[in-house]
N, C-alpha and C. Protein backbone atom coordinates (compact mmCIF):
# COMPACT_ATOMS: atom_id res chain seq x y z
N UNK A 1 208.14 209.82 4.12
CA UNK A 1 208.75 208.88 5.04
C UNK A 1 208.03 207.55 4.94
N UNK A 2 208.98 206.71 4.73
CA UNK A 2 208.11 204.90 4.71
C UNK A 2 207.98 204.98 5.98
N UNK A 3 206.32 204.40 5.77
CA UNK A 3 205.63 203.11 7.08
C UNK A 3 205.68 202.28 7.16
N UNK A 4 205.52 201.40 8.16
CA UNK A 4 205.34 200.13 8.11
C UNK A 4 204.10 199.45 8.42
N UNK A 5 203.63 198.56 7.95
CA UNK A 5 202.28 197.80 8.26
C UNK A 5 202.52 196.18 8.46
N UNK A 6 202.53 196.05 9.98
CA UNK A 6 202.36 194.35 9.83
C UNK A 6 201.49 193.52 10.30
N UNK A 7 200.77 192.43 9.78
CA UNK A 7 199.50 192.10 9.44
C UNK A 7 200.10 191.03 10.65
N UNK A 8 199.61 191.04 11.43
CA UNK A 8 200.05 190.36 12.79
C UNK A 8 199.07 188.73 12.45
N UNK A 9 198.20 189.03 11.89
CA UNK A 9 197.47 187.92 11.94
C UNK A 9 198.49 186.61 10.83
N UNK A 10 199.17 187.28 10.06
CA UNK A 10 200.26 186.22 9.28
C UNK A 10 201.22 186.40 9.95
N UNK A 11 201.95 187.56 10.99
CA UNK A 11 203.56 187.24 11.21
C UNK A 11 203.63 185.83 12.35
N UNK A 12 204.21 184.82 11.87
CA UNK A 12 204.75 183.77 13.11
C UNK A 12 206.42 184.36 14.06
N UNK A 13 206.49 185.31 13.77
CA UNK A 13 207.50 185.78 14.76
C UNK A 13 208.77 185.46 14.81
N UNK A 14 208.81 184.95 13.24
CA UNK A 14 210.26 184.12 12.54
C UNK A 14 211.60 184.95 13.15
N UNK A 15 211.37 186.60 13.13
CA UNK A 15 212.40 187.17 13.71
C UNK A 15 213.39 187.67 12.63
N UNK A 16 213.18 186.95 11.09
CA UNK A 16 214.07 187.13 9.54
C UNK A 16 214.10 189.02 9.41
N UNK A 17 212.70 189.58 9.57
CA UNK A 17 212.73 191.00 9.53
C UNK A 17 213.52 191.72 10.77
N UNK A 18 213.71 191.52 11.65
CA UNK A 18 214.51 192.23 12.91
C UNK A 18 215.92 192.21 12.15
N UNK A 19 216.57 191.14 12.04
CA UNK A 19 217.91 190.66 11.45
C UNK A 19 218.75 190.97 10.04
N UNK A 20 217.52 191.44 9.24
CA UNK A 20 217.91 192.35 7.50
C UNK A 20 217.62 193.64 8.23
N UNK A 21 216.75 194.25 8.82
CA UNK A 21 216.75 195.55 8.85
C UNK A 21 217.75 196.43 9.01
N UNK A 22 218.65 197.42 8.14
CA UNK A 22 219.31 197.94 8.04
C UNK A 22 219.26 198.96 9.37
N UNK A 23 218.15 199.90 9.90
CA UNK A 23 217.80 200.61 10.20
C UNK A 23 217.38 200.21 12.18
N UNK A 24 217.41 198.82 12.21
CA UNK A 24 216.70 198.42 13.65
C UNK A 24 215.49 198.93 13.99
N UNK A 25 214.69 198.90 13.04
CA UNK A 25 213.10 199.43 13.27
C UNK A 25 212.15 198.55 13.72
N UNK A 26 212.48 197.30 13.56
CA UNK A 26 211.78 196.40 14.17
C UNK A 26 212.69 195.13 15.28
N UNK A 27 211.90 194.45 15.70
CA UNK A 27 212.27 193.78 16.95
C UNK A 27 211.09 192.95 17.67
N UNK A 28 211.79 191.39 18.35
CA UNK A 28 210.95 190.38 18.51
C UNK A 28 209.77 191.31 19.86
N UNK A 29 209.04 190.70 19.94
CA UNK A 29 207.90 190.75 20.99
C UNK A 29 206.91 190.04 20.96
N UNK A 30 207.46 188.85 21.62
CA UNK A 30 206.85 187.55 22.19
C UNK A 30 207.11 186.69 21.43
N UNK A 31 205.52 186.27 20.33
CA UNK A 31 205.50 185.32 19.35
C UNK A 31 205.68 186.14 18.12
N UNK A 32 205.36 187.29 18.00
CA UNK A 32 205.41 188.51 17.12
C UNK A 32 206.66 189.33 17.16
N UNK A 33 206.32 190.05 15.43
CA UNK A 33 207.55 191.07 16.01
C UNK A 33 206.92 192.59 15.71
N UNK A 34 207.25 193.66 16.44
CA UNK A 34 206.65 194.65 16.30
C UNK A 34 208.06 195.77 16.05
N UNK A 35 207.46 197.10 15.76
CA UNK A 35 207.86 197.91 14.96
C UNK A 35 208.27 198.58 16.26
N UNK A 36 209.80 199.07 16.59
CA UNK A 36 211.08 199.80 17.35
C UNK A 36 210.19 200.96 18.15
N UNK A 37 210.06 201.67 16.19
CA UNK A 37 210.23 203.03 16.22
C UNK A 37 208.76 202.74 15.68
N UNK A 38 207.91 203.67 16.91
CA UNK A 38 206.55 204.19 16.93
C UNK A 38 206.20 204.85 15.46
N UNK A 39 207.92 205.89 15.16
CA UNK A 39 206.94 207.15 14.02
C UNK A 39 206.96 206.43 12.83
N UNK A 40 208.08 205.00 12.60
CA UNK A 40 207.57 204.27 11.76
C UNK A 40 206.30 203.29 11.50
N UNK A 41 205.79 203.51 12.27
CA UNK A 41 204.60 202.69 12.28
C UNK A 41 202.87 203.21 11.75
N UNK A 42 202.21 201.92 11.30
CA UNK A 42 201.05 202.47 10.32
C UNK A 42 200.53 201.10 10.76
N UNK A 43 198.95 201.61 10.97
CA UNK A 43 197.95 200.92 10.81
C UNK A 43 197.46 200.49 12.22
N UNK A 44 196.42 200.37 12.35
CA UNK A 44 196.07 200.10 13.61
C UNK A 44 196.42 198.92 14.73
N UNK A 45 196.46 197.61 13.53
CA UNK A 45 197.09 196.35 14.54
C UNK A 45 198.99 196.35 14.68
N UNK A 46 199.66 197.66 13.91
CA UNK A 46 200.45 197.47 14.57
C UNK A 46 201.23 198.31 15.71
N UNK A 47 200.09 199.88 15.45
CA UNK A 47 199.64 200.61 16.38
C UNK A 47 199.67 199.86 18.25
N UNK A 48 198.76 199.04 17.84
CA UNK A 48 198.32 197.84 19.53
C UNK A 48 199.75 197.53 19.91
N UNK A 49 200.34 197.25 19.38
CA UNK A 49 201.63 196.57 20.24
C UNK A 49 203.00 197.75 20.18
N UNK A 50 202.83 198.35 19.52
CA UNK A 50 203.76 199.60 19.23
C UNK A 50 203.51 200.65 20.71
N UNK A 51 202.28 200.62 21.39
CA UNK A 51 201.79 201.68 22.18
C UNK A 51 203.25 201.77 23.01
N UNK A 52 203.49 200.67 23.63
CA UNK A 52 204.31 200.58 24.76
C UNK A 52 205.82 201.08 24.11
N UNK A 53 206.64 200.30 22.75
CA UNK A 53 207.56 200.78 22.86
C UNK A 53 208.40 202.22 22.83
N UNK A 54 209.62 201.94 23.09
CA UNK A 54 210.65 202.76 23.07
C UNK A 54 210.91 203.79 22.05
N UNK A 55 210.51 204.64 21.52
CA UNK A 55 211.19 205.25 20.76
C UNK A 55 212.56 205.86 20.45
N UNK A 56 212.76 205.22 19.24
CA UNK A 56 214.47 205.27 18.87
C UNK A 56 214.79 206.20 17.78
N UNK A 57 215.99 206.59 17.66
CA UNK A 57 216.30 207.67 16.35
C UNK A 57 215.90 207.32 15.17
N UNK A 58 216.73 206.43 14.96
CA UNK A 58 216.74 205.23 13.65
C UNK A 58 215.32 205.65 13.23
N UNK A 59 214.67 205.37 11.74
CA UNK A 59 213.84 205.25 11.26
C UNK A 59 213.76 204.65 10.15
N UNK A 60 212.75 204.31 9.39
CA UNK A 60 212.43 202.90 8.31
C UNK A 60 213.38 203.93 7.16
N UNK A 61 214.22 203.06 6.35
CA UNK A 61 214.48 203.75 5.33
C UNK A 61 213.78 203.42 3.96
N UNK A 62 212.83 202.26 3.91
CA UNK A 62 211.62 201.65 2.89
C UNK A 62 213.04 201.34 1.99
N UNK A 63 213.93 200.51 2.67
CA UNK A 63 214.94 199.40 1.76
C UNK A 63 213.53 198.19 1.17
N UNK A 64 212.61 197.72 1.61
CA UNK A 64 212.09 196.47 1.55
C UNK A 64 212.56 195.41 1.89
N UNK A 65 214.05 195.42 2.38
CA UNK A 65 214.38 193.91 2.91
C UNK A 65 213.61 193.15 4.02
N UNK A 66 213.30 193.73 5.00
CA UNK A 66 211.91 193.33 5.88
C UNK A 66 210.81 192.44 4.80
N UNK A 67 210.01 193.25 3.95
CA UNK A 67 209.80 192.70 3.32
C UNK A 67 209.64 191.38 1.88
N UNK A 68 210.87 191.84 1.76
CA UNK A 68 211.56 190.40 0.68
C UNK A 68 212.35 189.17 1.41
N UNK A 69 212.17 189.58 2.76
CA UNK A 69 212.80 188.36 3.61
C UNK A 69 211.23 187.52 4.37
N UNK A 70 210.38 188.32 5.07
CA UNK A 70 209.43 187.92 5.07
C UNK A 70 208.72 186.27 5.00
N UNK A 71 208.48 185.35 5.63
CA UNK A 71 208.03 184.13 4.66
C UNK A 71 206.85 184.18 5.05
N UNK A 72 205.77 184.86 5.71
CA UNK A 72 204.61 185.06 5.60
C UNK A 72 203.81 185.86 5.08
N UNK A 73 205.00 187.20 4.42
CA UNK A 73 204.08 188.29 3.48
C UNK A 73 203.28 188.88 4.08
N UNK A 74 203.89 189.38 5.89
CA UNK A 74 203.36 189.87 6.90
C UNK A 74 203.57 191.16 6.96
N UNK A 75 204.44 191.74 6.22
CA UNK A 75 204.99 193.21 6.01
C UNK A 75 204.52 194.01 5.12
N UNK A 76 204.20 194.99 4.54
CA UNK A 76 203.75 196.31 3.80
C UNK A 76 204.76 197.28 4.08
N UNK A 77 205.37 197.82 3.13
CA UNK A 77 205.66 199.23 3.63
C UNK A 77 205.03 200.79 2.08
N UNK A 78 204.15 201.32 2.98
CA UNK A 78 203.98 202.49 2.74
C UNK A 78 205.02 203.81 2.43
N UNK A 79 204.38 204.46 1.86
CA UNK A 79 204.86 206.09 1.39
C UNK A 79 203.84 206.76 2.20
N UNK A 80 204.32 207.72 3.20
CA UNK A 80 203.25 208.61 4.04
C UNK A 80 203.73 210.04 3.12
């Protein structure tokens, strides 16, 4: 199952990854955007902001469009 990893310290919260995601795994929160779905999620800083949300069905399908849309190269996605 793909993870996701986002390096919060580069995302400006452009919002480009919420809007390609096929899947709705991610979504704005605040200046940032954090990851929907908890079981998609990896790594500790995006762990911190993930605590609170919602868990949803949907899960990452590791398309990479999150990532190839990106303009800060704030995204990773993993193979768990």
């Amino acid at each position: 199952m793909p993870r996701i990893q986002i390096n919060l310290e580069l995302c400006d919260g452009c919002g480009t990854c919420v809007y390609v995601c096929p899947a709705s795994v991610l979504e704005p929160h605040g200046r940032k955007v954090k990851v929907a779905n908890p079981e998609a999620c990896l790594g500790i800083r995006a762990k911190n902001i993930c605590a609170e949300c919602m868990e949803k069905e949907e899960s990452c399908l590791g398309c990479l469009a999150c990532v190839k849309t990106c303009p800060t190269a704030a995204i990773e996605i993993f193979e768990a």
